[in-house]
Every structure is written in C-alpha cells, then in structure tokens.
Protein backbone atom coordinates (compact mmCIF):
# COMPACT_ATOMS: atom_id res chain seq x y z
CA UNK A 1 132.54 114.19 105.46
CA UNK A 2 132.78 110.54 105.12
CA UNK A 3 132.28 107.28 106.52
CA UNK A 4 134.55 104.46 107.35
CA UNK A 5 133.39 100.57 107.11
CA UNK A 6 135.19 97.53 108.61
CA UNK A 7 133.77 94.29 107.75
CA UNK A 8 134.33 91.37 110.11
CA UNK A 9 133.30 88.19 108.28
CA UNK A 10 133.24 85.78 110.73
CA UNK A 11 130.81 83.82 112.49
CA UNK A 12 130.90 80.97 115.38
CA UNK A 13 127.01 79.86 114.03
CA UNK A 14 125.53 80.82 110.95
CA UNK A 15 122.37 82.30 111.31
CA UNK A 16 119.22 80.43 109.16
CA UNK A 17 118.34 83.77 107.36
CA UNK A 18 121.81 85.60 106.93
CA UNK A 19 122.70 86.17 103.31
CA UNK A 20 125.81 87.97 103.86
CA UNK A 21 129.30 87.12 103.07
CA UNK A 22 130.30 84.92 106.22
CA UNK A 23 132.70 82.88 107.46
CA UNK A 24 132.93 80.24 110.33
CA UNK A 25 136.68 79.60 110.25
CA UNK A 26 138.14 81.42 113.17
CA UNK A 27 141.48 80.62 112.73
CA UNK A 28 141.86 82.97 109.72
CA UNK A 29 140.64 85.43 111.96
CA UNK A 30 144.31 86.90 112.26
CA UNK A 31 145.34 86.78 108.20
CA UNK A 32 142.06 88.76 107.69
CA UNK A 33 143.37 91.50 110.47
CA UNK A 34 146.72 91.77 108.97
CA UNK A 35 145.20 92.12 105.32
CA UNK A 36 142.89 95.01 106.53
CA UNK A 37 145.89 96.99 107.81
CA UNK A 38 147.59 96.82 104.34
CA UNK A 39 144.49 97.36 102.43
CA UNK A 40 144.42 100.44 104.80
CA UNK A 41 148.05 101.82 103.64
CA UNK A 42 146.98 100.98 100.11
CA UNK A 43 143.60 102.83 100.05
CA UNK A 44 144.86 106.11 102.16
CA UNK A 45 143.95 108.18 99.46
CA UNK A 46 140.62 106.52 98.32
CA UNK A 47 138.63 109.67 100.19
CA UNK A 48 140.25 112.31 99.15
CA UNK A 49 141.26 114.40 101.92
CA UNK A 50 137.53 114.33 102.92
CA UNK A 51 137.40 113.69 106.75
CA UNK A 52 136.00 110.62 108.50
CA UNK A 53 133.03 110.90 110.91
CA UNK A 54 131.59 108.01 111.33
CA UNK A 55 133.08 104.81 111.68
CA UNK A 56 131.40 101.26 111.72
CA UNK A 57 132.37 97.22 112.16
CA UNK A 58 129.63 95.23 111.07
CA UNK A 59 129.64 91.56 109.82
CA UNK A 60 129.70 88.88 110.27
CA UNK A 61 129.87 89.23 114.22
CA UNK A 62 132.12 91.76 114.56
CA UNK A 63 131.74 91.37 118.09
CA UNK A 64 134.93 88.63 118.15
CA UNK A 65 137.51 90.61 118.01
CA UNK A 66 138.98 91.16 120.89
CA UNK A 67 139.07 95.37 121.58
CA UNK A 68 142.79 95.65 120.98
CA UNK A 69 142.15 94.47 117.61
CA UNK A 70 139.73 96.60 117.00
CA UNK A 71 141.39 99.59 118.43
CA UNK A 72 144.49 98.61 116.45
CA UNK A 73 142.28 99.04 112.88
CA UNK A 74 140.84 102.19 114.43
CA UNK A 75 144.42 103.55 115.65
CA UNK A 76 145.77 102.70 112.08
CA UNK A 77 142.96 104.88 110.25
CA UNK A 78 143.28 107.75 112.33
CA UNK A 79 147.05 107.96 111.07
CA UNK A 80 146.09 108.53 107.64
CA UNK A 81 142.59 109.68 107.66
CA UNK A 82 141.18 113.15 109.70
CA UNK A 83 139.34 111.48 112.24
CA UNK A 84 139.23 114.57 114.60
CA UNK A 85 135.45 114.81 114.45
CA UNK A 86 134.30 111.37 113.96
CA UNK A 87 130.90 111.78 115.91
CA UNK A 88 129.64 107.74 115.82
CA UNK A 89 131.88 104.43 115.94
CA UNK A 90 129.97 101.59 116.09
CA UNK A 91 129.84 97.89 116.54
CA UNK A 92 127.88 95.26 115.89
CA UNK A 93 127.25 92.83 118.60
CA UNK A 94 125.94 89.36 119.17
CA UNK A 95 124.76 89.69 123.06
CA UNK A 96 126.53 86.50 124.73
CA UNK A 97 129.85 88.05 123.49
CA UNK A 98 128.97 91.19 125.68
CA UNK A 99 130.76 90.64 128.93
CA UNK A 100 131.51 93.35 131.09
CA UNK A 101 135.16 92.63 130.47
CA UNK A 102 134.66 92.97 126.98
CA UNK A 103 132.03 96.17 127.18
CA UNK A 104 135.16 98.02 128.92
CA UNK A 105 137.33 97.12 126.58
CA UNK A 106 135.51 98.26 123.83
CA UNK A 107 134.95 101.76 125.66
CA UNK A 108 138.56 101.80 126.05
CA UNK A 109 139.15 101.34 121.70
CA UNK A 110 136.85 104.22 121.16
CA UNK A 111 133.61 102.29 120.54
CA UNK A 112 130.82 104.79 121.70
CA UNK A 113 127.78 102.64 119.90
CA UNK A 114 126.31 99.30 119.81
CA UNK A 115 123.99 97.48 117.01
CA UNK A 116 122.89 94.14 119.10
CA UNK A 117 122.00 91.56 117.53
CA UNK A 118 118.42 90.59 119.71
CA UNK A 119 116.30 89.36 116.59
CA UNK A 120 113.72 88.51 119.10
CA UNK A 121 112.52 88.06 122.68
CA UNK A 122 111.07 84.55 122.03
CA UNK A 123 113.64 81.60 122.56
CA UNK A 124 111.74 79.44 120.13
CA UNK A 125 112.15 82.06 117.82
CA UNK A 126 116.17 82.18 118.29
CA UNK A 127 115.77 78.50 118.24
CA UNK A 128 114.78 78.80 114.55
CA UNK A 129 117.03 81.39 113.37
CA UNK A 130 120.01 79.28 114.56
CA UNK A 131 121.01 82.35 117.06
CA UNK A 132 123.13 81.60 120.07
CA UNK A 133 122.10 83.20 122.50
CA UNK A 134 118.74 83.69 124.41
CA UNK A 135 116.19 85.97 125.22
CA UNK A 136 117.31 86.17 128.86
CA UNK A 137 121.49 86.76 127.66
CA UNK A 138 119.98 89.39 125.00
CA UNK A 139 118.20 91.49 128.07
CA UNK A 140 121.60 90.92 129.84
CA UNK A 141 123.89 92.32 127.65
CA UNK A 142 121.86 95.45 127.11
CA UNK A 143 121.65 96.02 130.81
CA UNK A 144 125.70 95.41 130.92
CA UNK A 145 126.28 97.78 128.00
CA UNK A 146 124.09 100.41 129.70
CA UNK A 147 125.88 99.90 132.88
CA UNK A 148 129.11 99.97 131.13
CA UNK A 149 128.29 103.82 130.05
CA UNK A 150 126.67 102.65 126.54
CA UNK A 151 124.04 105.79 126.29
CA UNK A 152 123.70 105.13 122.33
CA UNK A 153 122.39 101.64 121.60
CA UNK A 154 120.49 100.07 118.52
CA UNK A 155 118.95 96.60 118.70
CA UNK A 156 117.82 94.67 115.88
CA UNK A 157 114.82 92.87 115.32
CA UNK A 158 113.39 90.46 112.24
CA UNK A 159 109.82 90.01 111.92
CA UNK A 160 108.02 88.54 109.27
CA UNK A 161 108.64 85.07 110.50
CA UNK A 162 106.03 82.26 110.10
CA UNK A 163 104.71 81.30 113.42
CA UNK A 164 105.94 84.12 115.14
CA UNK A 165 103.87 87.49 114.46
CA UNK A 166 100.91 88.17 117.20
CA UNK A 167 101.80 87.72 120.59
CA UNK A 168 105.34 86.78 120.01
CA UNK A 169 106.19 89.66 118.02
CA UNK A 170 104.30 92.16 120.57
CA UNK A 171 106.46 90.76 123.36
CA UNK A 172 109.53 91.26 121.36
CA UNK A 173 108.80 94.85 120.69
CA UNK A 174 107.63 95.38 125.14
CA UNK A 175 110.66 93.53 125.46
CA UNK A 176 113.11 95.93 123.88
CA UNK A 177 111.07 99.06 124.39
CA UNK A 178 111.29 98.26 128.22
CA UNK A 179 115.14 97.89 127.82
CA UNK A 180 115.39 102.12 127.23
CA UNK A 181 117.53 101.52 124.12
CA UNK A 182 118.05 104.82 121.49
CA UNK A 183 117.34 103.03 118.49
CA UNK A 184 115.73 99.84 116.83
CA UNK A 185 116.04 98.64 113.24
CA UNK A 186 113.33 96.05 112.53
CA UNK A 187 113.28 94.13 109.22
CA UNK A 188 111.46 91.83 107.55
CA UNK A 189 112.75 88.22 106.82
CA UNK A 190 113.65 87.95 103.04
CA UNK A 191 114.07 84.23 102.50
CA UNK A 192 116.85 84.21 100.25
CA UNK A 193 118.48 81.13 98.43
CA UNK A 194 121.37 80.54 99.71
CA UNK A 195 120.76 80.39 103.05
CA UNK A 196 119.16 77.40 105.39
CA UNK A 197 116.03 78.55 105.17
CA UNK A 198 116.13 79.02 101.35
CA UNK A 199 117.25 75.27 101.39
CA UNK A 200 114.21 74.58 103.61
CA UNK A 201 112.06 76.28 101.34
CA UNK A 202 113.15 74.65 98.24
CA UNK A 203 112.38 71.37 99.96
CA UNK A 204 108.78 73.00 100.49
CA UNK A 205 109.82 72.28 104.11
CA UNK A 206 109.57 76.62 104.99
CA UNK A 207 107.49 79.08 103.59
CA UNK A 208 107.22 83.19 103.93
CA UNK A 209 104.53 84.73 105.24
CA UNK A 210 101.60 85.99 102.73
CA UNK A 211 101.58 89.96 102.16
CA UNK A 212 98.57 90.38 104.59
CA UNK A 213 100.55 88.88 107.68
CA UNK A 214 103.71 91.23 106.13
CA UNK A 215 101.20 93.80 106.11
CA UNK A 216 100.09 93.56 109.52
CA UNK A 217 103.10 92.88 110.63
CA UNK A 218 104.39 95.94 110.00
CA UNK A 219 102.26 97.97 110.95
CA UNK A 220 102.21 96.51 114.71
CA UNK A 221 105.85 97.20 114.56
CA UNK A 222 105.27 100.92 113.25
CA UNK A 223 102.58 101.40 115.43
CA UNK A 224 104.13 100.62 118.73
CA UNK A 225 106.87 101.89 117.78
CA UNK A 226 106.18 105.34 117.38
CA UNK A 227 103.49 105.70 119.82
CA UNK A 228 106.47 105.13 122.25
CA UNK A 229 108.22 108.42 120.67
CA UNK A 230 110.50 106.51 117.83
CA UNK A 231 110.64 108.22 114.81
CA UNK A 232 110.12 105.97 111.53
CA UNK A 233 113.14 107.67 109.42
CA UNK A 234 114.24 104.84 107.11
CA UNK A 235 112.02 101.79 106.33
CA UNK A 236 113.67 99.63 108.41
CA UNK A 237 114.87 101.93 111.27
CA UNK A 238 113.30 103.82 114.25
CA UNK A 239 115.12 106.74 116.06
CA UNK A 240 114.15 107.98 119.60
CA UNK A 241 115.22 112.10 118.68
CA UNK A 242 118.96 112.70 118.20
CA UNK A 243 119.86 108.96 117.95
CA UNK A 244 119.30 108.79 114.00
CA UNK A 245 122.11 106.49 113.22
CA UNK A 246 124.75 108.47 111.33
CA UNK A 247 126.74 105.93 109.20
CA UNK A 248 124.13 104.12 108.14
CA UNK A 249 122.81 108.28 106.38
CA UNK A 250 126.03 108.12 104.62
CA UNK A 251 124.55 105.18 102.58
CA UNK A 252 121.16 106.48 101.85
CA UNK A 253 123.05 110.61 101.29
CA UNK A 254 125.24 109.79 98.88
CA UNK A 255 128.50 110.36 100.99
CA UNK A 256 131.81 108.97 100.12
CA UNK A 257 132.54 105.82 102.52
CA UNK A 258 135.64 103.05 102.09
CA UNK A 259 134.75 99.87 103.24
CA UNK A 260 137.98 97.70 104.42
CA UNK A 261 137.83 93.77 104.61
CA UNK A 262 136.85 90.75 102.64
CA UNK A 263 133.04 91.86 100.61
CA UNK A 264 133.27 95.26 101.83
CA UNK A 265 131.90 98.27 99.94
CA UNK A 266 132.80 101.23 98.53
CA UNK A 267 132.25 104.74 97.40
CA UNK A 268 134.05 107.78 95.96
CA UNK A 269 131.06 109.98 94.57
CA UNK A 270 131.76 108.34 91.17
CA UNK A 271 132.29 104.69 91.29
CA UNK A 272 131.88 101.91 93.44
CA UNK A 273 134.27 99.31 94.46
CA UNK A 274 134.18 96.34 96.10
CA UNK A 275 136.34 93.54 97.96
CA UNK A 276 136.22 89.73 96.82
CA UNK A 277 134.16 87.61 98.82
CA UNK A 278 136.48 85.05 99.95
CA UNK A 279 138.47 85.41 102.90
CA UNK A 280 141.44 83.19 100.72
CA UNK A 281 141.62 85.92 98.06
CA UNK A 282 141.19 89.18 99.89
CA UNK A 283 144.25 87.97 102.35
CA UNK A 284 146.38 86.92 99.00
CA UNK A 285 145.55 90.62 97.79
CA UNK A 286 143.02 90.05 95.16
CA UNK A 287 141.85 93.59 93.38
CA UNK A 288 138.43 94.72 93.91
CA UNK A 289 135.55 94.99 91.58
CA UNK A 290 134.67 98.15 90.19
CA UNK A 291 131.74 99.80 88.37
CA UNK A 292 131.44 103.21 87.56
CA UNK A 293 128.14 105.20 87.65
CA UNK A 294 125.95 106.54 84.65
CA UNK A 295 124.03 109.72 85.17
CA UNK A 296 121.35 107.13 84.80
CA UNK A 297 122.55 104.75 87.39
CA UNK A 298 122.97 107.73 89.70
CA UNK A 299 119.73 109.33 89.04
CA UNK A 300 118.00 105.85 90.41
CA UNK A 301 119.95 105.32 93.18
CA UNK A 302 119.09 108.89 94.23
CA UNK A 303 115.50 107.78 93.92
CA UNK A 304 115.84 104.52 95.59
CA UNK A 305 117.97 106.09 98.76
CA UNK A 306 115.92 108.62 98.75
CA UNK A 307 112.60 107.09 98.77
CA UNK A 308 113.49 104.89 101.66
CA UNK A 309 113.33 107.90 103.91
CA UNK A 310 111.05 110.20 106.05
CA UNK A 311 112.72 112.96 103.53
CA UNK A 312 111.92 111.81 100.26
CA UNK A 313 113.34 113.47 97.18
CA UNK A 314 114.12 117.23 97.26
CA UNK A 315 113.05 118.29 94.26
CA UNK A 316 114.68 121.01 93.61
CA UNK A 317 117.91 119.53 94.07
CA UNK A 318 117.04 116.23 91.68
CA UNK A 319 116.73 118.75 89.28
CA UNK A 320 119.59 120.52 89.63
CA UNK A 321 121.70 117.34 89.64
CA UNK A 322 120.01 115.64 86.72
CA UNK A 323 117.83 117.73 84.93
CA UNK A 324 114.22 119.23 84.90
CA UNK A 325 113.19 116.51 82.50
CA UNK A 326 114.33 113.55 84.16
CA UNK A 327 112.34 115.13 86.99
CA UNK A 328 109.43 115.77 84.74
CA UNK A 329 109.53 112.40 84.07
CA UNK A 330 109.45 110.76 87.56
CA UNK A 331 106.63 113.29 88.35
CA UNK A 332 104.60 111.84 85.88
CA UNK A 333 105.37 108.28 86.56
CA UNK A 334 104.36 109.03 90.31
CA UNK A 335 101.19 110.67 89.40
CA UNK A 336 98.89 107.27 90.47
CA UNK A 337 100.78 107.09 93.70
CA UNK A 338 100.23 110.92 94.20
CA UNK A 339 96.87 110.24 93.61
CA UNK A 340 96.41 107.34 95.74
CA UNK A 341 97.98 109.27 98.95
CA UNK A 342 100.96 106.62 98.75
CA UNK A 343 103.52 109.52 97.57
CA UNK A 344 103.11 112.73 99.16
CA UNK A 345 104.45 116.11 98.23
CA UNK A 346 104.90 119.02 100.79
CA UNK A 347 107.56 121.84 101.42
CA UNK A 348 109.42 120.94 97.75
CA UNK A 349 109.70 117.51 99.19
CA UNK A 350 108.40 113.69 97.47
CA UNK A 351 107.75 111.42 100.31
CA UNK A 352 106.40 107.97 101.28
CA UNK A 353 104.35 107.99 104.21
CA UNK A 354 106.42 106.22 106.69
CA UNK A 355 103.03 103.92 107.34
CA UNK A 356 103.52 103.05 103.21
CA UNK A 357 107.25 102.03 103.73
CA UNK A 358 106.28 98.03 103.18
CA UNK A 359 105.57 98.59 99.64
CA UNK A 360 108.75 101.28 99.21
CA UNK A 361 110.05 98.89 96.57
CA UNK A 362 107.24 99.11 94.50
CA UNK A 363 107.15 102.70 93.97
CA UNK A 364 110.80 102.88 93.50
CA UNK A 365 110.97 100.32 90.48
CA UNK A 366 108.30 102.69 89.02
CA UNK A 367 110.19 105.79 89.29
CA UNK A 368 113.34 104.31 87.95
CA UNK A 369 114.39 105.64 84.82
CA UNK A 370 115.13 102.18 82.32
C-alpha cells in the first residue's frame, strides 16, 4: 500500500506561526495545477505498482481549489495509479472557505475527510495568529460539513501560546469536543524564524512559553482529551476508535508515499525526494532533491517514527531489520529512561507513555545511533 500527497501552496493570509512553504499569489494558482498533472505523467512509476490508499491535499490552504480541480488531480491519479481501495482522501480546510456549495462539491470529487483548520475557539487568539476566520465561522463550518454527510472530521488545534493557556485553552478543547468531531490533532507552537512571530521574537517583542506552562499545557489537553474517549496515538494526535488518521501512519510506518506539487515529499522505501520550494521553479520543471538512506539514517528514523507513537518500537522486528546489536545498543542507551518509567517495555514492545509524549524528542536524540 501507499499513500498519495498533493500539496497546495497557497494562502490568501499567512498565518503568524506557519513555517511551511507558502504562497499568497493566487494568480499562479492555475500554472501550479497544470505542473502537478505533468509531474503526475512523469512520476507514474515512482510507486512501483504498489497501490494507493490513502490520498491527502494539505498546504498551504488547500481548501481554494475549487472541487473540479481537485477532482481533476484525483481523476488523473486514478488513471495511472490502483486506486481501487483507497480507504481515506482528505483535505485540509480553512473553515470560512466551507460553504455548503463548496462541502457538496467536494463530496462530489471524492473527498470523504476533512482536517479544519480551528486553531482555537478564542477570537483574540485567531486575532494573533493572523487566521481569518472566527470562532463563530469555525463552529459553522463543522456543523455544515457534518450536515453535508462529513462523518470523518479532524480539527486542529495549537496550544502553547503565551496568554492563551487556562481558561482559553479549556474552552477551545469544550468547544471542539462539543462539535462531535472523529479526530483532533493538537500541537504546540514552535516559534520558528522565519515566520512573524520569529520576527517578533527577535525584536524581543514575543516570547514562548517556559517548559512548565508547555508542561501543563499538555497535559490539560491530554487529559480532557482522553477522558472524553480519544485515544492519544501519536504525540500530536487524538483518535475517537476507528478514526486513526490513515495517511498521516504512512509517514510514521515507513510506507512508500509520492508527494506532487511545489515542496512536496517523497518516499520509495529507499530514498527520499523532494520538490523545489518555489512555485517559479517547480512550474518551469525544476528536478527534485534527492537523498538516499544509510542503514544508519534508516535505523533512526525508525526510532524517531516510532517513538512518536502509542506502539513504540517492536523489537523484534528492529532487530531483524538492523541487527541485534544496533538493538543492543539502543537498549542500553534507554536504560535511565526505563528506569525512570519514561520508556516502557511490555508485549516485545518500547513505548513512551502517551502522558511522556512532551519530552518525545528528548528520548529520541538519545536513542539515535551518531
């Protein structure tokens, strides 16, 4: 099996704490469409026969294309990929683009999920992000999407964000739990350079919150979340039972995915490749980047996907792929955290507590073989 990744770069606003590779010029909005139906043709045989179940359009705001555009992409793939059993096709949504025009016409293209961009319930909140929309248009478009026969929705929230844990934060989490969505993915603000409130941080103008509000943070979202029946399953994501989102396991499992579109991503179980970050060169055809894999560089990033899930490492199978003493040797590097109750072995598994996810990182860059 294998995954399929569309990457829709532009943006009417640019969020304050989006590091991604964006763009707010519209009008190229066509070239870019155009380009990702060639790269298409040209990459047919990227997965290797291997069939396509899940398919995703992320961003950017994917969610300003109109459906015919998106079914056209979708269409296109299923000519020259298996997509008999795709099981997930999802899109990423701000909510004010969620009419109930639009929500029909995405049924119609074969969208059957929907990532919405909420962020938070508190307008002052939005305010600061630089979103554009409110917490009154986010509640609406969830309510549309659900009347429009959306059964399998995700919403997104960011905590983490000075001046707007405590109360704010516990309304935002009511707020979306009362909404009866499938699926939340909540992540912390990283305050990253270039982005406006990197700039405002440099200036000493914006500051992150210190590791006990992170802390706490946290574990109010963890806490409410699965006391209301969500499982914890990746560090940032929360799953009511049966609404794991599937693409996003492709990342984390290893699976082959091609990612189509300017920055996009991808994998062939050997190398990775990826698109130029410039809407200019990927329509002009610019190759992609490549890197390929050392049984080292595969060995960690089977310890860092790993390790960011309920699952953990499998033991026995890290040894079989790369050897009883590489796995020796990662056993004895997690000793202290074995010790400490922060890694946790049971049924031939290595696991973070979900509860220890915050400080994931940490034991990952310990584990990693240099």
């Amino acid at each position: 099996m294998a995954g399929l990744y569309f990457h829709i770069p532009f943006c009417k606003r640019i969020c304050a704490y989006c590091d991604f590779y964006k763009s707010a010029r519209l009008e190229q909005m066509d070239g870019v469409t155009a380009a990702m139906h060639r790269e298409l043709d040209e990459r047919q045989d990227y997965l290797r026969g291997e069939a396509v179940t899940t398919r995703y359009f992320g961003g950017g705001t994917p969610s300003l294309y109109a459906p015919a555009a998106l079914k056209g992409l979708l269409d296109h793939a299923a000519l020259l990929f298996d997509c008999s059993g795709t099981t997930e096709t999802t899109l990423e949504a701000n909510p004010d683009d969620l009419t109930e025009n639009y929500l029909d016409g995405l049924r119609e293209a074969g969208i059957d999920r929907l990532s919405i961009g909420i962020q938070s319930f508190d307008d002052g909140c939005l305010k600061l992000m630089n979103r554009r929309h409110t917490a009154a248009q986010a509640i609406g478009a969830v309510r549309a999407a659900q009347r429009a026969g959306f059964g399998n929705i995700t919403a997104d929230l960011i905590f983490g964000i000075p001046g707007f844990g405590g109360d704010s934060l516990k309304r935002s989490l009511d707020g979306m739990l009362s909404l009866g969505v499938q699926h939340i993915s909540a992540y912390h603000l990283t305050i990253e350079p270039d982005t406006a409130f990197g700039r405002r941080a440099a200036r000493g103008e914006f500051r992150a919150v210190d590791e006990e509000v992170s802390e706490e943070e946290f574990l109010t979202v963890h806490d409410t979340l699965t006391a209301a029946g969500f499982e914890h399953y990746e560090v940032s994501n929360y799953a009511l039972p049966g609404f794991r989102a599937r693409h996003n396991a492709s990342y984390w499992h290893g699976t082959k995915y091609l990612g189509i579109g300017p920055a996009a991503h991808s994998f062939d179980g050997e190398e990775r490749h990826w698109n130029a970050s410039s809407v200019e060169k990927y329509i002009a055809g610019a190759p992609a980047g490549k890197e390929v894999l050392t049984r080292r560089d595969r060995f960690n990033e089977y310890v860092m996907t790993a390790l960011r899930t309920v699952e953990g490492i499998d033991l026995e199978e890290a040894a079989a792929r790369f050897g009883a003493k590489r796995l020796a040797r990662m056993q004895e590097e997690a000793a202290p955290f074995l010790r400490s109750g922060t890694l946790r072995i049971a049924r031939g598994r290595m696991a973070l507590p979900p509860e220890k996810f915050l400080i994931s990182d940490a034991v990952i860059g310990a584990l990693f073989e240099t």
